[in-house]
N, C-alpha and C. Protein backbone atom coordinates (compact mmCIF):
# COMPACT_ATOMS: atom_id res chain seq x y z
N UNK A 1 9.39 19.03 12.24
CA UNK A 1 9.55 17.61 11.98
C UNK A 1 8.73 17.23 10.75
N UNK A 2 9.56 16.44 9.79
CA UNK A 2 8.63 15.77 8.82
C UNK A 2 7.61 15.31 8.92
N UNK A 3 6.43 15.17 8.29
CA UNK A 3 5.74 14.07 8.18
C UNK A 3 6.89 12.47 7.22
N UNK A 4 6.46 11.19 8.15
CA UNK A 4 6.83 10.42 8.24
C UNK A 4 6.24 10.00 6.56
N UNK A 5 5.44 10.47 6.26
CA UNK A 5 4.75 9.90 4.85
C UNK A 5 5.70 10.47 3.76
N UNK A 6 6.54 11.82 3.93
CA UNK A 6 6.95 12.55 3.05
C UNK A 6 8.37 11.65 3.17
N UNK A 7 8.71 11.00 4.42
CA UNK A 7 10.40 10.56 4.26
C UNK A 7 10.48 9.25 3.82
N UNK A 8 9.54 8.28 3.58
CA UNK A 8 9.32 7.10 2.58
C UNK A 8 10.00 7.18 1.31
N UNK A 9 9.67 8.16 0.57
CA UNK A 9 9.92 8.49 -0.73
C UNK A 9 11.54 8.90 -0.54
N UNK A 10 11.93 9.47 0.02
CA UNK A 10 13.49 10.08 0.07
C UNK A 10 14.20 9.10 0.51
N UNK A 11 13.87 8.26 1.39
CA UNK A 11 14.52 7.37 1.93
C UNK A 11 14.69 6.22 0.86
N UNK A 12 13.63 5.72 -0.01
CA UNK A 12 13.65 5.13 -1.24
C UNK A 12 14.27 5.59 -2.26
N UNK A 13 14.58 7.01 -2.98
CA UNK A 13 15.09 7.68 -3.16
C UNK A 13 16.78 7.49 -3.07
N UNK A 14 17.18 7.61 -1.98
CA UNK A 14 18.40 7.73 -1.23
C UNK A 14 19.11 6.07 -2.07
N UNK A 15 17.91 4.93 -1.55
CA UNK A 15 18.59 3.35 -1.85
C UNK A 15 18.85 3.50 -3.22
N UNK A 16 18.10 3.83 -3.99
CA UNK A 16 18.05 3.69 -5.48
C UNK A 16 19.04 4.32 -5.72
N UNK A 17 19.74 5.99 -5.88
CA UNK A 17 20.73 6.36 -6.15
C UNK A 17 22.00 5.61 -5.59
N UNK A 18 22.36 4.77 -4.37
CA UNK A 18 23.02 4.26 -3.83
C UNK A 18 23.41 2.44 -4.64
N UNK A 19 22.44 2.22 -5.21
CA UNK A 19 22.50 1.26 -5.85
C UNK A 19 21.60 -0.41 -5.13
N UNK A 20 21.27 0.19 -4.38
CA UNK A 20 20.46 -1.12 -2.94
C UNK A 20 20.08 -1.85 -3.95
N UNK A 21 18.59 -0.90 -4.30
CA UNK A 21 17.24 -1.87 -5.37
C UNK A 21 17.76 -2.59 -5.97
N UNK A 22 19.40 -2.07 -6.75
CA UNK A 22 19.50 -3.20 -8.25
C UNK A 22 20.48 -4.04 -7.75
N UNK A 23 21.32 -3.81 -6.76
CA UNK A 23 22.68 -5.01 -6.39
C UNK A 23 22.15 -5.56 -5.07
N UNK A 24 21.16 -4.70 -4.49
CA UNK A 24 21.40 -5.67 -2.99
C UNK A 24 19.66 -6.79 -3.36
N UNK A 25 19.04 -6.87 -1.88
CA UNK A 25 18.05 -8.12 -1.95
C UNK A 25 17.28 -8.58 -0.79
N UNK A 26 16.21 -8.67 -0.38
CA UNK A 26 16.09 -8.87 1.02
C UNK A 26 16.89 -9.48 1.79
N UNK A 27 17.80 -10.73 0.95
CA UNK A 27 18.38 -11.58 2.52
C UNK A 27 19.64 -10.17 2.51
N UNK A 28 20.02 -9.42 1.74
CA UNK A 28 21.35 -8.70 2.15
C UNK A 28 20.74 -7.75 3.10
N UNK A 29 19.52 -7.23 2.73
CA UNK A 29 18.67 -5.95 3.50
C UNK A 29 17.89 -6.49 4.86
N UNK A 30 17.80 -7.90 4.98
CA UNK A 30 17.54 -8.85 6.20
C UNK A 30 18.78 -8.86 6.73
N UNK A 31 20.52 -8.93 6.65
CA UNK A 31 21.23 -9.49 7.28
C UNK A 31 21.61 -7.57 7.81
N UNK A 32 21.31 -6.44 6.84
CA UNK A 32 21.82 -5.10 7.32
C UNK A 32 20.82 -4.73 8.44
N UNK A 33 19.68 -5.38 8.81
CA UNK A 33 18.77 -4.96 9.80
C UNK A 33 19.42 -5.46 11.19
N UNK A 34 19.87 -6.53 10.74
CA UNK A 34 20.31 -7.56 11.88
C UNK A 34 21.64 -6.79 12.88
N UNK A 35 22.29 -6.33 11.59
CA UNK A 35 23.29 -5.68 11.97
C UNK A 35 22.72 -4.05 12.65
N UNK A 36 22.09 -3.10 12.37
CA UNK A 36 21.00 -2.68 13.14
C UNK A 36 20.70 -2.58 14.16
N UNK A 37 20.07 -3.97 14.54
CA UNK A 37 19.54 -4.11 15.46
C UNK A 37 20.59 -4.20 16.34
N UNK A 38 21.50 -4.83 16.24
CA UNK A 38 23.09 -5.22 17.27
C UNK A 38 23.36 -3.89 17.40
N UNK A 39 23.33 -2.81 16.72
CA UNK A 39 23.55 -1.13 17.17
C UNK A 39 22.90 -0.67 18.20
N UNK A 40 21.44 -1.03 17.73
CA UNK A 40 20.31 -1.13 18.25
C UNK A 40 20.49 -1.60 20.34
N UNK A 41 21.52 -2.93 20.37
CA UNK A 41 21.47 -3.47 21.18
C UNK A 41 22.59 -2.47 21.60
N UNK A 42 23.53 -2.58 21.44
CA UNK A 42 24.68 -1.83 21.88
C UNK A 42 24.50 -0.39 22.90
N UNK A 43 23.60 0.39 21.97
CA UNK A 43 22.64 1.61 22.43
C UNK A 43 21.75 1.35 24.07
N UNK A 44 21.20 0.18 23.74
CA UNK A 44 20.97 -0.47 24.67
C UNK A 44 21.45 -1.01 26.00
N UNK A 45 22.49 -1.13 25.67
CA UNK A 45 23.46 -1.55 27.13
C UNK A 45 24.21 -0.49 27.61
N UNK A 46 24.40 0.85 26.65
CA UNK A 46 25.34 1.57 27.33
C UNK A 46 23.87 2.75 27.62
N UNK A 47 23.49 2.47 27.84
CA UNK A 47 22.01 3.33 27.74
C UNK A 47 22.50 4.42 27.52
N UNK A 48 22.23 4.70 26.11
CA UNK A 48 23.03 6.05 25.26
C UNK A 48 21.17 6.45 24.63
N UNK A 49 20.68 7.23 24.99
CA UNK A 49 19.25 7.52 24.45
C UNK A 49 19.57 7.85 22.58
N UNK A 50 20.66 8.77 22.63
CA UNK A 50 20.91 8.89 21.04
C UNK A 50 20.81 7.87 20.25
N UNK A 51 22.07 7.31 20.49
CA UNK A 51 22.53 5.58 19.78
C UNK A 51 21.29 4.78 19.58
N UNK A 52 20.31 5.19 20.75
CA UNK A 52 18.83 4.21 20.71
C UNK A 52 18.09 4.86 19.88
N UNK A 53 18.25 6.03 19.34
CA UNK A 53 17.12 7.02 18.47
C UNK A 53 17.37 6.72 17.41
N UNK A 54 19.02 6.45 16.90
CA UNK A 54 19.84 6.88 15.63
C UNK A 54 18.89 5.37 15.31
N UNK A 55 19.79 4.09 15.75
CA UNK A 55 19.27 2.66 15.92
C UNK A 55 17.76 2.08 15.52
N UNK A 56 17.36 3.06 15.99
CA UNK A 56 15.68 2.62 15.79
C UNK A 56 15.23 3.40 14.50
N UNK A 57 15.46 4.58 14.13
CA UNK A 57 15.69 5.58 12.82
C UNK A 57 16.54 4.53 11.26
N UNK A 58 17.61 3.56 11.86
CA UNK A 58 18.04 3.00 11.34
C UNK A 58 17.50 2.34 10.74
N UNK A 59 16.62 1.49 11.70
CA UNK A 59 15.89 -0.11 11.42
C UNK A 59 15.18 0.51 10.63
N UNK A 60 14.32 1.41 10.79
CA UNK A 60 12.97 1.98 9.82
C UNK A 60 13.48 2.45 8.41
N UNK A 61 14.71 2.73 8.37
CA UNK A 61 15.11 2.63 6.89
C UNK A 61 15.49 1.04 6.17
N UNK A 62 15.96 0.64 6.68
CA UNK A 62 16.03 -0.84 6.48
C UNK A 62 15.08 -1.42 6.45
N UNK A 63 14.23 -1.45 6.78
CA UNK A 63 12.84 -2.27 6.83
C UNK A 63 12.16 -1.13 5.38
N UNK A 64 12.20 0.23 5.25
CA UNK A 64 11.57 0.31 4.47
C UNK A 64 12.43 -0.09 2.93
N UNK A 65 13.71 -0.30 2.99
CA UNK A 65 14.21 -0.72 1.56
C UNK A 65 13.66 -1.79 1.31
N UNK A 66 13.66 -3.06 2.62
CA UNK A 66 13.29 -4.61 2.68
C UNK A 66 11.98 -4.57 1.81
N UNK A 67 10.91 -3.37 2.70
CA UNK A 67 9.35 -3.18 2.22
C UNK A 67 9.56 -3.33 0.60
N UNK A 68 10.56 -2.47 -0.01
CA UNK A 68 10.55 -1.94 -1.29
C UNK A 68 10.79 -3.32 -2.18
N UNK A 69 11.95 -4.06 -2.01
CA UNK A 69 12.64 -5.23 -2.74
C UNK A 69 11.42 -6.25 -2.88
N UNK A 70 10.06 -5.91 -1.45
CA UNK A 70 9.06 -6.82 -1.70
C UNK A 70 7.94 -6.32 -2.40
N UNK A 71 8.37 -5.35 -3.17
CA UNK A 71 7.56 -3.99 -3.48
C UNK A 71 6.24 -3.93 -2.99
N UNK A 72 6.46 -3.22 -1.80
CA UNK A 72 5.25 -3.01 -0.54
C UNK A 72 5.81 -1.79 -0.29
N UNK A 73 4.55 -0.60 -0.43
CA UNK A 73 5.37 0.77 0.22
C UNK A 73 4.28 1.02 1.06
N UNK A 74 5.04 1.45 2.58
CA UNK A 74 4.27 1.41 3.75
C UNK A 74 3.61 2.60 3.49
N UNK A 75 3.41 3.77 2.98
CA UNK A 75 2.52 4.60 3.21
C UNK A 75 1.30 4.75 1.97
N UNK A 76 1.34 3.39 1.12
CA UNK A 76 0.32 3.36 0.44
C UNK A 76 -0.28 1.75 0.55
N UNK A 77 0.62 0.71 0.17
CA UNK A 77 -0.01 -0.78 0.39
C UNK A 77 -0.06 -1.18 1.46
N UNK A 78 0.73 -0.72 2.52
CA UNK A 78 1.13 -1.78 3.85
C UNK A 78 1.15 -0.43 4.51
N UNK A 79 0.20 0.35 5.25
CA UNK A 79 0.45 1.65 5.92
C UNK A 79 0.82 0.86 7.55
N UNK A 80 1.70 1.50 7.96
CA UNK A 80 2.60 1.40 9.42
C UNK A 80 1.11 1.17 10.34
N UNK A 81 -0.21 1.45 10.30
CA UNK A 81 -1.13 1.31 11.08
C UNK A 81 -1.44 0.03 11.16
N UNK A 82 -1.43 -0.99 9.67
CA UNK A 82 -1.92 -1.79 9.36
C UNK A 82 -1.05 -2.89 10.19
N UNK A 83 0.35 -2.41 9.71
CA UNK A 83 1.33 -3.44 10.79
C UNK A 83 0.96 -3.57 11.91
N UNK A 84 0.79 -2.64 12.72
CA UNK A 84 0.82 -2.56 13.94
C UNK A 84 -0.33 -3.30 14.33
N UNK A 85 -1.50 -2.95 13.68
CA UNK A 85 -3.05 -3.80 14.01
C UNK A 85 -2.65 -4.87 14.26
N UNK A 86 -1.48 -5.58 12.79
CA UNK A 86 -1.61 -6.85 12.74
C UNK A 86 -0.94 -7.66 13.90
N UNK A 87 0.23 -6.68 14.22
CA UNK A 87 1.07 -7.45 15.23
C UNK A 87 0.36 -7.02 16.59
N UNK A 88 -0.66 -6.22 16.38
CA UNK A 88 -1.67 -5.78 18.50
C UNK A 88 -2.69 -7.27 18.51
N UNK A 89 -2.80 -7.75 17.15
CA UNK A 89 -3.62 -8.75 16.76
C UNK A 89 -3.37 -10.09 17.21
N UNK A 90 -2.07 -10.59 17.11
CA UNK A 90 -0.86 -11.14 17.23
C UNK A 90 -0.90 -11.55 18.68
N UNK A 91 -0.40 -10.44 19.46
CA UNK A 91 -0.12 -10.74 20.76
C UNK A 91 -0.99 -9.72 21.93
N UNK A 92 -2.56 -9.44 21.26
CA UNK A 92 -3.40 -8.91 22.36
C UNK A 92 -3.82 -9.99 23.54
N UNK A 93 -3.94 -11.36 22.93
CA UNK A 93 -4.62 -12.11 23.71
C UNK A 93 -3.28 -13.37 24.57
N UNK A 94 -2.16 -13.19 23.74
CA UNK A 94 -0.90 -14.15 24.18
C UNK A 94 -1.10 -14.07 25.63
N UNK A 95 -0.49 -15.12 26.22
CA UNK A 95 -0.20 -15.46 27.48
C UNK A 95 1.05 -15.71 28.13
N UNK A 96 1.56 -15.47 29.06
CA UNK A 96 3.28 -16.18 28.91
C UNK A 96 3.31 -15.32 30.41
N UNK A 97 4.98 -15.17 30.26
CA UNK A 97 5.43 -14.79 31.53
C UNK A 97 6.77 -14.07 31.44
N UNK A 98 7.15 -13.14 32.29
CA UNK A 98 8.72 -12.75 32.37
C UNK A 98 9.64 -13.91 32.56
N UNK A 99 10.63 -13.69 32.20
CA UNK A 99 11.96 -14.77 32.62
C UNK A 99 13.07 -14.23 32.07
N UNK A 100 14.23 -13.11 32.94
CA UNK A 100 15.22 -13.27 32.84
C UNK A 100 15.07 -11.90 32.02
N UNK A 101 14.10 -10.99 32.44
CA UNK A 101 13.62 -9.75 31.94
C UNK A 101 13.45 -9.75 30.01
N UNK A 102 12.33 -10.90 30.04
CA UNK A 102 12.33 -11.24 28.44
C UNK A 102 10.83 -11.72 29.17
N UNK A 103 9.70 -11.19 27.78
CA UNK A 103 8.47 -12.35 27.95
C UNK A 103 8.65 -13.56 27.43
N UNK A 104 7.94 -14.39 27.95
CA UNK A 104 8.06 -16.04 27.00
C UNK A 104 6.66 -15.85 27.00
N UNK A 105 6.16 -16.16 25.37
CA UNK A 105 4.56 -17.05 25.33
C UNK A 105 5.02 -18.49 25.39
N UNK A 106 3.51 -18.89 26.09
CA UNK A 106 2.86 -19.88 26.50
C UNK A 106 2.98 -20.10 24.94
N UNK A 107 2.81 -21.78 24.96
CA UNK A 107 2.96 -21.98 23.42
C UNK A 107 1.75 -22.69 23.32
């Protein structure tokens, strides 16, 4: 298995020959996540473990073109640790409740 640091670059790589960086844009690379994620969901309901691997493999390329268009590259300005801090940061202390097998925060 790769290191995850080495597939940043290829995966950036990949958009640029494809043409992303110069024709597409975050809201187009925001609306292809979205779409994604609905794979994402799909995977989800038919509980297909693949479809959920491919899906989630997906998003992380999409999010890293998004990273790029904001020129932020996660394994040097914005490392994937830092996210995560920020979002354990986020919702270590939240409060809320299940409903309808979804959390709700307390607002």
């Amino acid at each position: 298995m790769k290191n995850s640091e080495d597939l940043f670059p290829k995966i950036r790589e990949w958009a640029e020959e494809r043409g992303i960086y110069l024709k597409g844009d975050m809201k187009t690379q925001c609306l292809k996540l979205q779409e994604e994620v609905g794979e994402l969901s799909k995977g989800i309901l038919k509980n297909n473990p693949k479809e959920i691997t491919d899906a989630i493999g997906d998003c992380v390329v999409v999010l890293t073109n998004l990273a790029e268009l904001a020129s932020i590259h996660f394994e040097e300005d914005l490392p994937i640790e830092v996210c995560l801090e920020h979002a354990w940061n986020e919702i270590k202390d939240r409060k809320g409740k299940m409903s309808n097998g979804t959390f709700e925060k307390d607002n």
